[in-house]
PDB file of N, CA and C in Angstrom:
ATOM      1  N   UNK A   1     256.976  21.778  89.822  1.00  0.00           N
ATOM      2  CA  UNK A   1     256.567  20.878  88.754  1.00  0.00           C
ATOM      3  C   UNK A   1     257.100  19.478  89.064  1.00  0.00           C
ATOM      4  N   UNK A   2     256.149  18.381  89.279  1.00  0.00           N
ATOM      5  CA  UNK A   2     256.783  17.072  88.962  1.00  0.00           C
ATOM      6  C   UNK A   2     257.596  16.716  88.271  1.00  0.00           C
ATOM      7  N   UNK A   3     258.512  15.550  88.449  1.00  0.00           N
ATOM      8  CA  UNK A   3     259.218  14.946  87.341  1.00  0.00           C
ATOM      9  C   UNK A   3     258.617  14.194  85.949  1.00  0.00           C
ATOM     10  N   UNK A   4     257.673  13.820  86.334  1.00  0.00           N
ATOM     11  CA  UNK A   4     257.063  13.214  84.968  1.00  0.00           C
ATOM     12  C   UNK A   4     256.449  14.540  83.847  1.00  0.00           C
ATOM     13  N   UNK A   5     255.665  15.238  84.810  1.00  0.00           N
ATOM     14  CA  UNK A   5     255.208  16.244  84.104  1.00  0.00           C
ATOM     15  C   UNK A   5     256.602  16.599  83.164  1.00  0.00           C
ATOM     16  N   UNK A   6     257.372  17.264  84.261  1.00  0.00           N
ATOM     17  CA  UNK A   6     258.513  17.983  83.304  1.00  0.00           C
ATOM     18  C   UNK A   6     259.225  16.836  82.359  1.00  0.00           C
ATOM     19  N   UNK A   7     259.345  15.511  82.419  1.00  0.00           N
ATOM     20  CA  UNK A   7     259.502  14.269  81.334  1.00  0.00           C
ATOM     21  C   UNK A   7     258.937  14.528  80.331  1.00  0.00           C
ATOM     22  N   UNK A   8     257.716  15.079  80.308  1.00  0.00           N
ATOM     23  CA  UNK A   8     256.262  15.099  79.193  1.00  0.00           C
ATOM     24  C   UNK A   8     256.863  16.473  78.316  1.00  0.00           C
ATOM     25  N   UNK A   9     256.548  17.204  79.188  1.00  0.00           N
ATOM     26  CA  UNK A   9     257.213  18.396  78.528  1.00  0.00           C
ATOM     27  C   UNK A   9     258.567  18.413  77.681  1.00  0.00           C
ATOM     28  N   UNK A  10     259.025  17.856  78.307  1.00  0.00           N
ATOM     29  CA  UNK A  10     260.789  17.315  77.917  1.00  0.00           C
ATOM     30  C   UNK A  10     260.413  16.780  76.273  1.00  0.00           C
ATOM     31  N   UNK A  11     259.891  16.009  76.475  1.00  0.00           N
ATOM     32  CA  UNK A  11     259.485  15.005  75.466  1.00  0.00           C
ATOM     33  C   UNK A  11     258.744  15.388  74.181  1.00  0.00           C
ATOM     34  N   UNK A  12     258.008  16.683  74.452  1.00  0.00           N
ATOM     35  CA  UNK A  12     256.996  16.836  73.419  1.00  0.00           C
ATOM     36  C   UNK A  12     257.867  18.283  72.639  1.00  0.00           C
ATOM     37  N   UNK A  13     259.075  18.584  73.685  1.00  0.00           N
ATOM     38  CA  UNK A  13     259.274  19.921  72.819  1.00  0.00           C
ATOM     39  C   UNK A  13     260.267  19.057  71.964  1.00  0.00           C
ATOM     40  N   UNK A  14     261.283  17.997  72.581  1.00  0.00           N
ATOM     41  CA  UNK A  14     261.928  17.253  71.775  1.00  0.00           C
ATOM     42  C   UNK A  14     261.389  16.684  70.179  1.00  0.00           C
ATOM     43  N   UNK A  15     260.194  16.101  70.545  1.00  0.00           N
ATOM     44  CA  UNK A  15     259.159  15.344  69.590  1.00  0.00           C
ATOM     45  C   UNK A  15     258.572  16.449  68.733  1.00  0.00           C
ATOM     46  N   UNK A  16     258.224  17.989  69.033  1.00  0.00           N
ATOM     47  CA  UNK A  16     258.257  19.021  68.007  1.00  0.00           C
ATOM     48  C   UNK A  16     259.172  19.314  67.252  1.00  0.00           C
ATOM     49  N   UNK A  17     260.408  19.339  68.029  1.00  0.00           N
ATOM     50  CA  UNK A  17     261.781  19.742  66.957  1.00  0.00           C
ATOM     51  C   UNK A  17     261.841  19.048  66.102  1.00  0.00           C
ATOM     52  N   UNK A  18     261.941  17.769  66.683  1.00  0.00           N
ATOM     53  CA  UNK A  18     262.459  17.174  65.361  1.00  0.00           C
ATOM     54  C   UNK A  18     261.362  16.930  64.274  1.00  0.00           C
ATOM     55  N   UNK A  19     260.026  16.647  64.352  1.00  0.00           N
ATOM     56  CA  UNK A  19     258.862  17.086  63.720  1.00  0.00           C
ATOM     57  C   UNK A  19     258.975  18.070  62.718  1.00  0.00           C
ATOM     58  N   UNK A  20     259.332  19.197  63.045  1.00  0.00           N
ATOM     59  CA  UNK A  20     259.421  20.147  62.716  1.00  0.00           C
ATOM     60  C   UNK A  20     260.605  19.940  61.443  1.00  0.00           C
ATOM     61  N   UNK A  21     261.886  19.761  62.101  1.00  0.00           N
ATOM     62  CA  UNK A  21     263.264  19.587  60.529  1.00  0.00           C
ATOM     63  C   UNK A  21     262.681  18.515  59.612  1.00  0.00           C
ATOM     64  N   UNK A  22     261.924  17.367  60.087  1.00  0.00           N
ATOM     65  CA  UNK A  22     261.829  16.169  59.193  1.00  0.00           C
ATOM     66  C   UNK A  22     261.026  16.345  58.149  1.00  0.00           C
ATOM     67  N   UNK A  23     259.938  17.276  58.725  1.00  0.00           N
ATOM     68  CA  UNK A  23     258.713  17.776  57.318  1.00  0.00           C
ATOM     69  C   UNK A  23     258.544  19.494  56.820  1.00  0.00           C
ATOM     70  N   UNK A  24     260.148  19.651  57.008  1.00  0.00           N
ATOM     71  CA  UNK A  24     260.293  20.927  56.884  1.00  0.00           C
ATOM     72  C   UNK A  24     260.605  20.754  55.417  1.00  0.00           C
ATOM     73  N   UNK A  25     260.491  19.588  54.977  1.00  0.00           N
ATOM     74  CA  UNK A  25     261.038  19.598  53.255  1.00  0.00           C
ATOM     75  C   UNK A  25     259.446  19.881  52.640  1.00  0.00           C
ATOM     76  N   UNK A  26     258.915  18.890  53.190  1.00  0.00           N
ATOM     77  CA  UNK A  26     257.677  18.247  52.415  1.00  0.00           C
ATOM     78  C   UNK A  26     256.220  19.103  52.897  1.00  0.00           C
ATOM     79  N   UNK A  27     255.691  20.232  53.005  1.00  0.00           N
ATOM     80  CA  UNK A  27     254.800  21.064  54.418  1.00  0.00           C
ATOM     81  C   UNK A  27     253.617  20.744  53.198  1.00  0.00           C
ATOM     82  N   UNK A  28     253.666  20.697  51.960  1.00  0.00           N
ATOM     83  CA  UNK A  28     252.191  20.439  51.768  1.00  0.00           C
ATOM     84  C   UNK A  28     251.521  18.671  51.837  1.00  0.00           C
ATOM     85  N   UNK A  29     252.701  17.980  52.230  1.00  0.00           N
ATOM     86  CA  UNK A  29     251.888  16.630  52.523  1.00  0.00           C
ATOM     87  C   UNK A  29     251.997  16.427  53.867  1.00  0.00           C
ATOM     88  N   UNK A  30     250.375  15.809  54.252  1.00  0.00           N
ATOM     89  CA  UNK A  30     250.194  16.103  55.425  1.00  0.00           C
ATOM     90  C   UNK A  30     250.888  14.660  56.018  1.00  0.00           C
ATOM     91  N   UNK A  31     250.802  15.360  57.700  1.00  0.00           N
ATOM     92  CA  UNK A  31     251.706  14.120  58.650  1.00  0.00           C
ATOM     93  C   UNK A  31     250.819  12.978  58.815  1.00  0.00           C
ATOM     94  N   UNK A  32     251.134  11.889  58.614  1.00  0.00           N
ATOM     95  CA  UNK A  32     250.298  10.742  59.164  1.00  0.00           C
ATOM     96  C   UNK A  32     251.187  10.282  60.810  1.00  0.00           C
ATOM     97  N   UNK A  33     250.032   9.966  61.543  1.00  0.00           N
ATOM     98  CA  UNK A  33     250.534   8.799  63.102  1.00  0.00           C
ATOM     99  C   UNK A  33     251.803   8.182  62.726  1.00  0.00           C
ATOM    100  N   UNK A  34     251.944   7.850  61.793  1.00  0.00           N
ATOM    101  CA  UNK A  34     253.384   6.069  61.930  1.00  0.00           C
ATOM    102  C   UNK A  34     254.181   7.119  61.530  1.00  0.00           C
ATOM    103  N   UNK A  35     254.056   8.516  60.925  1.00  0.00           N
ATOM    104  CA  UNK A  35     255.450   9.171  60.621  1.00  0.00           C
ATOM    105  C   UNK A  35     255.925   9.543  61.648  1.00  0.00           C
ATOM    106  N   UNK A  36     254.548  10.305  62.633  1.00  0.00           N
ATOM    107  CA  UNK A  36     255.030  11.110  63.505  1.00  0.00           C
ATOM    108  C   UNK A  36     255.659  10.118  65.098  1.00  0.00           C
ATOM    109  N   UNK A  37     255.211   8.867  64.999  1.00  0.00           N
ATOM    110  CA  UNK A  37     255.601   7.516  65.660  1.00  0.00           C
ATOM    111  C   UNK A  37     257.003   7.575  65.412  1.00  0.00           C
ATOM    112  N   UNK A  38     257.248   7.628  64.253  1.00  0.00           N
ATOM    113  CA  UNK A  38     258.628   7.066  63.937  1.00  0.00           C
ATOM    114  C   UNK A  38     260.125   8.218  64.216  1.00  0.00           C
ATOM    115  N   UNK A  39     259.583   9.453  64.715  1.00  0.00           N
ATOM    116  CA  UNK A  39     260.352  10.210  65.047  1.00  0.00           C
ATOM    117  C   UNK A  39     261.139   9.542  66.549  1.00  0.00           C
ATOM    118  N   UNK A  40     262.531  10.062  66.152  1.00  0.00           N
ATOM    119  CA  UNK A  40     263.600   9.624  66.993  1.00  0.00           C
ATOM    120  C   UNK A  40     263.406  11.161  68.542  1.00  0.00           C
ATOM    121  N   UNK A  41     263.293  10.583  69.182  1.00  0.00           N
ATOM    122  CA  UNK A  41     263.172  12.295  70.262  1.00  0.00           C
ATOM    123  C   UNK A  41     264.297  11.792  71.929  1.00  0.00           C
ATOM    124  N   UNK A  42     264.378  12.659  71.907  1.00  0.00           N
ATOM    125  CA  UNK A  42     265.726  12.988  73.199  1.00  0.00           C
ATOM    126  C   UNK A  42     264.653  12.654  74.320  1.00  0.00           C
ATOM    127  N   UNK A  43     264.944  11.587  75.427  1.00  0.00           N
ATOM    128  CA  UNK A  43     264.302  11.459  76.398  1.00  0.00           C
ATOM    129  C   UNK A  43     264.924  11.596  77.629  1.00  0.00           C
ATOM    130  N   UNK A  44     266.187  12.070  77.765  1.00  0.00           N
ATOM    131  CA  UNK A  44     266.762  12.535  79.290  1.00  0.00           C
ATOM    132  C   UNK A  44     267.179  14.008  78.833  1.00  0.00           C
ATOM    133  N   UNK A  45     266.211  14.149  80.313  1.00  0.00           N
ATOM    134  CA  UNK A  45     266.140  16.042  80.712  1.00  0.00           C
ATOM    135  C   UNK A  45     267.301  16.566  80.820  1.00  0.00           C
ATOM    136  N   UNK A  46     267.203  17.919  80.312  1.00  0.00           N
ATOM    137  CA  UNK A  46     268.572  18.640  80.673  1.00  0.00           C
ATOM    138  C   UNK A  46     268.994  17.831  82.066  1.00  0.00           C
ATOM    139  N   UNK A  47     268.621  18.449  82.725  1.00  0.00           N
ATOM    140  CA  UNK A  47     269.449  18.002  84.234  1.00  0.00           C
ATOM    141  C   UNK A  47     270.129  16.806  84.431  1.00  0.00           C
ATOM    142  N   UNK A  48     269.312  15.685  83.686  1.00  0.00           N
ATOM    143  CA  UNK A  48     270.035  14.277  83.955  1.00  0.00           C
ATOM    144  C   UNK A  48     271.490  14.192  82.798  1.00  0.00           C
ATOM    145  N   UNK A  49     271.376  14.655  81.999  1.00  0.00           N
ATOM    146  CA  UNK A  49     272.609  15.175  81.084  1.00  0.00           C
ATOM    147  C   UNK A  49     273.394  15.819  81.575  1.00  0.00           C
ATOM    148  N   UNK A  50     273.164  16.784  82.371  1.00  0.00           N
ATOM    149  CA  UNK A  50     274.596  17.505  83.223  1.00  0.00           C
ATOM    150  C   UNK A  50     275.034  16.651  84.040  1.00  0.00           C
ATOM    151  N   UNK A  51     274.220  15.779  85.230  1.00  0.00           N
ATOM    152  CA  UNK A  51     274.385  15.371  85.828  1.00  0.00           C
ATOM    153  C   UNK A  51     274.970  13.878  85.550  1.00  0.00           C
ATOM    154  N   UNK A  52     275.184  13.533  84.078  1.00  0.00           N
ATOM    155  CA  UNK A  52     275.875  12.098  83.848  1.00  0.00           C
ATOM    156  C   UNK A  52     276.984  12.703  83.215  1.00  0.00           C
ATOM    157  N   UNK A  53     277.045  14.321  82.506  1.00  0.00           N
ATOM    158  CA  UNK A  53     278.583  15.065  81.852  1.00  0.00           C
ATOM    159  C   UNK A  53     279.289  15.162  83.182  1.00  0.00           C
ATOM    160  N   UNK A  54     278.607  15.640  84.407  1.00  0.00           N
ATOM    161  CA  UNK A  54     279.618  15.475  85.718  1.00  0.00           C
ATOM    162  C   UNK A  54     280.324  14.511  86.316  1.00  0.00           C
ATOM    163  N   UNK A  55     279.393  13.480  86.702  1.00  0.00           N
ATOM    164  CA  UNK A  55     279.685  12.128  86.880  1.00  0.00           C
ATOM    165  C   UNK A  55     280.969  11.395  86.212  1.00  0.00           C
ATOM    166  N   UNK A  56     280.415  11.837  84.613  1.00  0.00           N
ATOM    167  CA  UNK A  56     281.634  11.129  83.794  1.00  0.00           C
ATOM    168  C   UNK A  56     282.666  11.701  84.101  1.00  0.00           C
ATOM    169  N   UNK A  57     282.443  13.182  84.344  1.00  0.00           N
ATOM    170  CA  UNK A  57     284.201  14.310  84.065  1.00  0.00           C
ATOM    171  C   UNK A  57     284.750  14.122  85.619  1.00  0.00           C
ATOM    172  N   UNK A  58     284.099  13.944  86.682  1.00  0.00           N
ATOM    173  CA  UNK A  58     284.539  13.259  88.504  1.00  0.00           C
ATOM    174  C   UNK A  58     285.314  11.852  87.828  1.00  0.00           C
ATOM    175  N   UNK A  59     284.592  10.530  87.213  1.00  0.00           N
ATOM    176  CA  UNK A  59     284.934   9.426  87.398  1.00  0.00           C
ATOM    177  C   UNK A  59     286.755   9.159  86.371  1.00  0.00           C
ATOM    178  N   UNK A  60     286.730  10.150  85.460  1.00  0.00           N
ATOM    179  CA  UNK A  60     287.777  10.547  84.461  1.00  0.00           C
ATOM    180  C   UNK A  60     288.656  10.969  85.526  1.00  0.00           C
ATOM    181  N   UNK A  61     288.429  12.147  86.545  1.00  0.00           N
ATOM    182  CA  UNK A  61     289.742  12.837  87.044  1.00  0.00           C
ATOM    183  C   UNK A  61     290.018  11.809  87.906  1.00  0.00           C
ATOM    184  N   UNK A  62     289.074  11.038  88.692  1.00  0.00           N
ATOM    185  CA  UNK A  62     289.561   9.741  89.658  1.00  0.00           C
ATOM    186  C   UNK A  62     290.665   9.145  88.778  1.00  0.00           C
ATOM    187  N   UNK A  63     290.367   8.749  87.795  1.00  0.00           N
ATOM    188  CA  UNK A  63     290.860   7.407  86.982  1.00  0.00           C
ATOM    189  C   UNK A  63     292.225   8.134  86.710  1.00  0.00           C
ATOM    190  N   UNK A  64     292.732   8.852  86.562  1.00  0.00           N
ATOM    191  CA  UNK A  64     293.506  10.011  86.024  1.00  0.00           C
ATOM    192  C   UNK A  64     294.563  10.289  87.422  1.00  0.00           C
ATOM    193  N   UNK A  65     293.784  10.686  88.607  1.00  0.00           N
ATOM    194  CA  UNK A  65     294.740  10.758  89.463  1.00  0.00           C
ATOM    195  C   UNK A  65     295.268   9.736  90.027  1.00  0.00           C
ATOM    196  N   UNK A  66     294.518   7.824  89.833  1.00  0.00           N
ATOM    197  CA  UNK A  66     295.312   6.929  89.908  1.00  0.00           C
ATOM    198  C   UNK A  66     296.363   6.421  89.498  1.00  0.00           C
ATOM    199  N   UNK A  67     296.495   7.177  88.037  1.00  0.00           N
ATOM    200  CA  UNK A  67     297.023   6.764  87.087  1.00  0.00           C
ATOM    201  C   UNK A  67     298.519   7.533  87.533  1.00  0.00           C
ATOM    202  N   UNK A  68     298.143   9.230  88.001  1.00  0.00           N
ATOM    203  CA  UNK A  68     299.563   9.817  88.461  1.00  0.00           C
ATOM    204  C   UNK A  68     299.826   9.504  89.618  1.00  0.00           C
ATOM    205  N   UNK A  69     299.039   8.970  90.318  1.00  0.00           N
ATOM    206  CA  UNK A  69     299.669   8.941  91.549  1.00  0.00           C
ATOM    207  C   UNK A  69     299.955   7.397  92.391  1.00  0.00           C
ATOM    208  N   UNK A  70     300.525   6.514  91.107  1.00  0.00           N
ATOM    209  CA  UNK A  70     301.078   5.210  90.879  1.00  0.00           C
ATOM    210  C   UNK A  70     299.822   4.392  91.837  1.00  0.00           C
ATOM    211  N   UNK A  71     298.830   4.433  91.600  1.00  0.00           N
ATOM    212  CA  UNK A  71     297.523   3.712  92.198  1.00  0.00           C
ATOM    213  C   UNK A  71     297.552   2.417  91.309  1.00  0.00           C
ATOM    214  N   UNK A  72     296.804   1.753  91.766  1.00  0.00           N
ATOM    215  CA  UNK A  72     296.407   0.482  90.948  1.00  0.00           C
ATOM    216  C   UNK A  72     296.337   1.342  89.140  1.00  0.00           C
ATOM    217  N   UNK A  73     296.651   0.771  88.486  1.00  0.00           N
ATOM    218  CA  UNK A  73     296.798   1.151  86.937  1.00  0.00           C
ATOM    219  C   UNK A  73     295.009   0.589  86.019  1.00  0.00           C
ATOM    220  N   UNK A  74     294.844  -0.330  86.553  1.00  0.00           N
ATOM    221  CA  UNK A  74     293.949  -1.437  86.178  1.00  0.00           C
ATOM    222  C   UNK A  74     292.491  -0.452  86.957  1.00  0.00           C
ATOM    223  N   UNK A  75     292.457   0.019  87.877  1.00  0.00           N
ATOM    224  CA  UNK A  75     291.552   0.640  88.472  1.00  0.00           C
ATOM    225  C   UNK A  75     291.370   1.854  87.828  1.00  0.00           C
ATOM    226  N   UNK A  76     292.692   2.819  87.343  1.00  0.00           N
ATOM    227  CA  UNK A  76     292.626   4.382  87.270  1.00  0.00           C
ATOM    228  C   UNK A  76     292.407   3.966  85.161  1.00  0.00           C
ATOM    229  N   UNK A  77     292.433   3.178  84.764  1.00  0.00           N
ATOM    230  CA  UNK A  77     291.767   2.640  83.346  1.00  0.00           C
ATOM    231  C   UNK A  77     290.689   2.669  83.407  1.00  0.00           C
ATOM    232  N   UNK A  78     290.146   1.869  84.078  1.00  0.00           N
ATOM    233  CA  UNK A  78     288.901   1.512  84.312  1.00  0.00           C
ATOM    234  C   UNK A  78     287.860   2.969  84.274  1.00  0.00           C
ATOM    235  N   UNK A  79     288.484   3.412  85.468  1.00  0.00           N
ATOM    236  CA  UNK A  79     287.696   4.736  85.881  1.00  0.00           C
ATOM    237  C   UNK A  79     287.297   5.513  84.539  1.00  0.00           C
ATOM    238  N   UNK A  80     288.790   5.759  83.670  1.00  0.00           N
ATOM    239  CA  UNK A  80     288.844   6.698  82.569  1.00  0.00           C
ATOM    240  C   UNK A  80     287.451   5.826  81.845  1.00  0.00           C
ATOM    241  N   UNK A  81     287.656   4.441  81.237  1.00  0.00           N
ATOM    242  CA  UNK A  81     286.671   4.056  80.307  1.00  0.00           C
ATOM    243  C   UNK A  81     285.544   4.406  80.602  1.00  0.00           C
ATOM    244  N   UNK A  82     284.899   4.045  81.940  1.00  0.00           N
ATOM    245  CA  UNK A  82     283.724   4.193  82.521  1.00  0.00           C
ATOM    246  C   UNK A  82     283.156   5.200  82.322  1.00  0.00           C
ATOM    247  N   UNK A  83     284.101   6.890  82.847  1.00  0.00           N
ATOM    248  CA  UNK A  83     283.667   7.995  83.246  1.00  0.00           C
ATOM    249  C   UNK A  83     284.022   8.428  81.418  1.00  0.00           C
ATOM    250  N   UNK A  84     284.356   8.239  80.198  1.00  0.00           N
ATOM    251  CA  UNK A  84     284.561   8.576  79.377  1.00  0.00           C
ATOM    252  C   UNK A  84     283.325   7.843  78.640  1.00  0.00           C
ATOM    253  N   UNK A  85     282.769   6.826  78.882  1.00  0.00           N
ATOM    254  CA  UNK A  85     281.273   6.404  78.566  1.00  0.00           C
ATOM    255  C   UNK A  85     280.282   7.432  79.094  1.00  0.00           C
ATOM    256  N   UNK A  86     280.337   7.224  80.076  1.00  0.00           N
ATOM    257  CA  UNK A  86     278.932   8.662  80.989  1.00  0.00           C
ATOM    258  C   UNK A  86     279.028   9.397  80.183  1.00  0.00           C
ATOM    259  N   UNK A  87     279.820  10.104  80.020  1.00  0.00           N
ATOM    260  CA  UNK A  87     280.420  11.564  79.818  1.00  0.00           C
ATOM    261  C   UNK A  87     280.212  11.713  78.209  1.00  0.00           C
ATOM    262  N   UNK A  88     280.307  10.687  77.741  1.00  0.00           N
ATOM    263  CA  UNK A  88     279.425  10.336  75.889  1.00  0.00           C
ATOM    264  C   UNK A  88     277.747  10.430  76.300  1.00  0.00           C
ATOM    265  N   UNK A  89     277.658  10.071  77.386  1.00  0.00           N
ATOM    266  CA  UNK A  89     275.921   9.578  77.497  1.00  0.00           C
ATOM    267  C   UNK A  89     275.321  10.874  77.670  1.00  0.00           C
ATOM    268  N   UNK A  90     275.848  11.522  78.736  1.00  0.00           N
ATOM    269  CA  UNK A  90     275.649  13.143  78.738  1.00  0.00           C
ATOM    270  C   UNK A  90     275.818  13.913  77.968  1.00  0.00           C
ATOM    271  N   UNK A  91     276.553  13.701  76.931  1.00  0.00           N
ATOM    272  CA  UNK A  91     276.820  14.997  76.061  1.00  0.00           C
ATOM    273  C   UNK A  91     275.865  14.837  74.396  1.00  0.00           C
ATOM    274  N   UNK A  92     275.448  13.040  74.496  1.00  0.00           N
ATOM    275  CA  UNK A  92     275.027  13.048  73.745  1.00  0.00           C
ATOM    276  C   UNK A  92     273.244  12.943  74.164  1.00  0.00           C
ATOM    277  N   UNK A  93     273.286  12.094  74.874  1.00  0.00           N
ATOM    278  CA  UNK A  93     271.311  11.755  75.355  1.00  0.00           C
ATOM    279  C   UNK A  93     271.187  10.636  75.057  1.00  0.00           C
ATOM    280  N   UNK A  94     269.793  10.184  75.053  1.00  0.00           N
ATOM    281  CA  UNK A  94     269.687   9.093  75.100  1.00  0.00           C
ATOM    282  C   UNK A  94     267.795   9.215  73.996  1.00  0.00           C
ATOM    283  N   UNK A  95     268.564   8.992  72.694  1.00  0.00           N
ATOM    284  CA  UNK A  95     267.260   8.809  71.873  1.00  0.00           C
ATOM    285  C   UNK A  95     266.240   7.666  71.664  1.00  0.00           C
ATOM    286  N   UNK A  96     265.041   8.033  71.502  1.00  0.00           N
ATOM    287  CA  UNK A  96     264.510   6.326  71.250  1.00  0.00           C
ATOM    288  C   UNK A  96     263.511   7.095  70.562  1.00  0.00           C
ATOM    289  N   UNK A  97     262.342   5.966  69.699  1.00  0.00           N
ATOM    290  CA  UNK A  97     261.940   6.066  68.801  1.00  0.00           C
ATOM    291  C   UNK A  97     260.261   6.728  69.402  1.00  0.00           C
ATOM    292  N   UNK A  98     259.695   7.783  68.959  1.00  0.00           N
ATOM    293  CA  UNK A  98     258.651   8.249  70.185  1.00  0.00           C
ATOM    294  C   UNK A  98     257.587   6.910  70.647  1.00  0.00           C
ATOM    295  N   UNK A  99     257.377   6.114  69.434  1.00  0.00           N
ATOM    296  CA  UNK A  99     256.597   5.185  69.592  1.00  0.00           C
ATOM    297  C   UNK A  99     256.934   4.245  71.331  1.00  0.00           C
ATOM    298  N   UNK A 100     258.115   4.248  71.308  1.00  0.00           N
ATOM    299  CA  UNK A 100     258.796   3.451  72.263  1.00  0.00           C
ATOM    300  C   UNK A 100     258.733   4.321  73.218  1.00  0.00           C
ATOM    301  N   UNK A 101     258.617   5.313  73.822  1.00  0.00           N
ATOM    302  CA  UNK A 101     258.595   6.049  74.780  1.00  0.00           C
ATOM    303  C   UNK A 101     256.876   6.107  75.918  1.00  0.00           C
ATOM    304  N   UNK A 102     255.716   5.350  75.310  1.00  0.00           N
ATOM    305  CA  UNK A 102     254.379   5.250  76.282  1.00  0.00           C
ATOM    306  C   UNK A 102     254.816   4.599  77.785  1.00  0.00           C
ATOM    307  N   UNK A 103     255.494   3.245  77.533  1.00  0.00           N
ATOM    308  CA  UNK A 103     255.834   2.444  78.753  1.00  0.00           C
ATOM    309  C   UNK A 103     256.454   3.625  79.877  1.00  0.00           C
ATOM    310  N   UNK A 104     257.418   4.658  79.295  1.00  0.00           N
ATOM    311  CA  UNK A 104     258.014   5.144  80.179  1.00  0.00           C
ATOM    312  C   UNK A 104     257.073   6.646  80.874  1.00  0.00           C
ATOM    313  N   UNK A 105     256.070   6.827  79.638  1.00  0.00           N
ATOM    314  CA  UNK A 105     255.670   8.016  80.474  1.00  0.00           C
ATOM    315  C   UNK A 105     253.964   7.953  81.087  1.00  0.00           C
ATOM    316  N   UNK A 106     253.292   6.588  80.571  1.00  0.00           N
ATOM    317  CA  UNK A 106     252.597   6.122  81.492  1.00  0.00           C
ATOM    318  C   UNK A 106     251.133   6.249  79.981  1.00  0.00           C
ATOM    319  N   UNK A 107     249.860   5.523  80.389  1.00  0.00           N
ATOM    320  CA  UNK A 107     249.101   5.288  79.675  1.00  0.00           C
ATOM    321  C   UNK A 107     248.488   6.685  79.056  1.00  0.00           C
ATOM    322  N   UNK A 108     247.842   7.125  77.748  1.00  0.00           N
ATOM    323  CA  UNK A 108     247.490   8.395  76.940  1.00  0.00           C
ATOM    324  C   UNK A 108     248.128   9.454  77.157  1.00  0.00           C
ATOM    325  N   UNK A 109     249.213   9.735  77.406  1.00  0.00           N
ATOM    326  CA  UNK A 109     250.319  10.421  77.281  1.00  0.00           C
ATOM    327  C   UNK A 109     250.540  11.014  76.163  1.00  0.00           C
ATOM    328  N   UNK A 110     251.113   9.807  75.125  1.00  0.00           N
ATOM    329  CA  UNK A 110     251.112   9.818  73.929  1.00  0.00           C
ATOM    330  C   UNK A 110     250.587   9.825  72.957  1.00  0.00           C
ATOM    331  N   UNK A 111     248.998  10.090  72.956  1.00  0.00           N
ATOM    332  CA  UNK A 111     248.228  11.034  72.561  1.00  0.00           C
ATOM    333  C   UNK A 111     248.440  12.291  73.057  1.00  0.00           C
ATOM    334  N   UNK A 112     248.392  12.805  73.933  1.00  0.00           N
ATOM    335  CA  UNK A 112     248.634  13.950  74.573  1.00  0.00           C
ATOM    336  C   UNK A 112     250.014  14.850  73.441  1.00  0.00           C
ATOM    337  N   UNK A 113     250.555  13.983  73.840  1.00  0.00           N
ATOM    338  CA  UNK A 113     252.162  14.572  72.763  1.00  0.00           C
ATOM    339  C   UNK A 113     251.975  14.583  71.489  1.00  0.00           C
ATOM    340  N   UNK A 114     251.336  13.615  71.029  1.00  0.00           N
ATOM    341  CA  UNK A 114     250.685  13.766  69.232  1.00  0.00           C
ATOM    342  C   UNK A 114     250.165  14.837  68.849  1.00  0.00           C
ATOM    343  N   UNK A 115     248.737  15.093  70.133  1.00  0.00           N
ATOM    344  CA  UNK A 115     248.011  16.129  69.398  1.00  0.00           C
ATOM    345  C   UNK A 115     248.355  17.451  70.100  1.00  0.00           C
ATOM    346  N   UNK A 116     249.574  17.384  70.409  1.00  0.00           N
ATOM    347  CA  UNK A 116     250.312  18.510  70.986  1.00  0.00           C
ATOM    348  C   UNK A 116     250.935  18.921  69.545  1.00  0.00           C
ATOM    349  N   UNK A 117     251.434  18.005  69.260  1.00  0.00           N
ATOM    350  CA  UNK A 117     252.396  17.558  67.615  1.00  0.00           C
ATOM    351  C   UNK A 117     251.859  18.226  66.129  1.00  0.00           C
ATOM    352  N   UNK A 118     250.742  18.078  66.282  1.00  0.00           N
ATOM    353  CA  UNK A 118     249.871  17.886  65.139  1.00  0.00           C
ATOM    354  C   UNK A 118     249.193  19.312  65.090  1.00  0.00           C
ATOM    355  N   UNK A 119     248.585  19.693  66.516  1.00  0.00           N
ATOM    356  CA  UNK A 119     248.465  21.166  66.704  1.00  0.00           C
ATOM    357  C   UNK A 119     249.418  22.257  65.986  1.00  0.00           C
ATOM    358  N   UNK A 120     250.906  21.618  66.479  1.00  0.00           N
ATOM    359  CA  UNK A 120     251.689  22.366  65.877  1.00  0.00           C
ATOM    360  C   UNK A 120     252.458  22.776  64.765  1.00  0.00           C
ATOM    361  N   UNK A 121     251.878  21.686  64.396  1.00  0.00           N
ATOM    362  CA  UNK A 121     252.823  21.729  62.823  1.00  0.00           C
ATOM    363  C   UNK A 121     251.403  22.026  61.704  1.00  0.00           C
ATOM    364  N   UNK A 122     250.228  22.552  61.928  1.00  0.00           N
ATOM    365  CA  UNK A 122     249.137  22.815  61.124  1.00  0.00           C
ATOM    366  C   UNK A 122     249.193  24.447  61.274  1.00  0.00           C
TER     367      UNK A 122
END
């Protein structure tokens, strides 16, 4: 499977979930476009999430063993802040608003994911 493909996919099961809790109150009024626009959805794939929780938890033990092993102090800080940012970025993702997400996954896409959306919640 491609990467974009699996992006798309990524994207639309994200863009169901949360679909799904937001009008899980309200199921006899129906969804309009700007609601389902306005959903917040997770756009980095599992993998890139492990792979920035690693990054961060490598750039932490660097920063960490500078720190014990009387290295520059200013460097083995650094490391910790840095790799303790990633390591937030990974564990948390990186949300944006679905509307904002076409540029990244390329032109009618996002139709594609709507009436993926809309399929599913009827």
């Amino acid at each position: 499977m491609k990467a974009p493909e699996k992006r798309v996919q990524q994207i639309e099961r994200s863009a169901l979930r949360e679909a799904q809790k937001a009008f899980r109150k309200h199921p006899e009024t129906p969804v309009t476009r700007e609601e389902l626009l306005s959903l917040r959805v997770q756009t980095l794939t599992l993998g890139d999430r492990i792979t920035l929780a690693v990054a961060g938890s490598l750039a932490i033990a660097g920063g960490t063993y500078c720190l014990l092993n009387d290295y520059a102090a200013w460097a083995g800080f650094g490391l910790i802040v840095v790799g303790a940012l990633i390591l937030l970025l990974g564990a948390i993702g990186w949300r944006r608003v679905l509307a904002e997400t076409e540029h990244a996954l390329g032109e009618g896409i996002l139709e594609i994911v709507l009436q993926t959306i809309i399929k599913a919640l009827d």
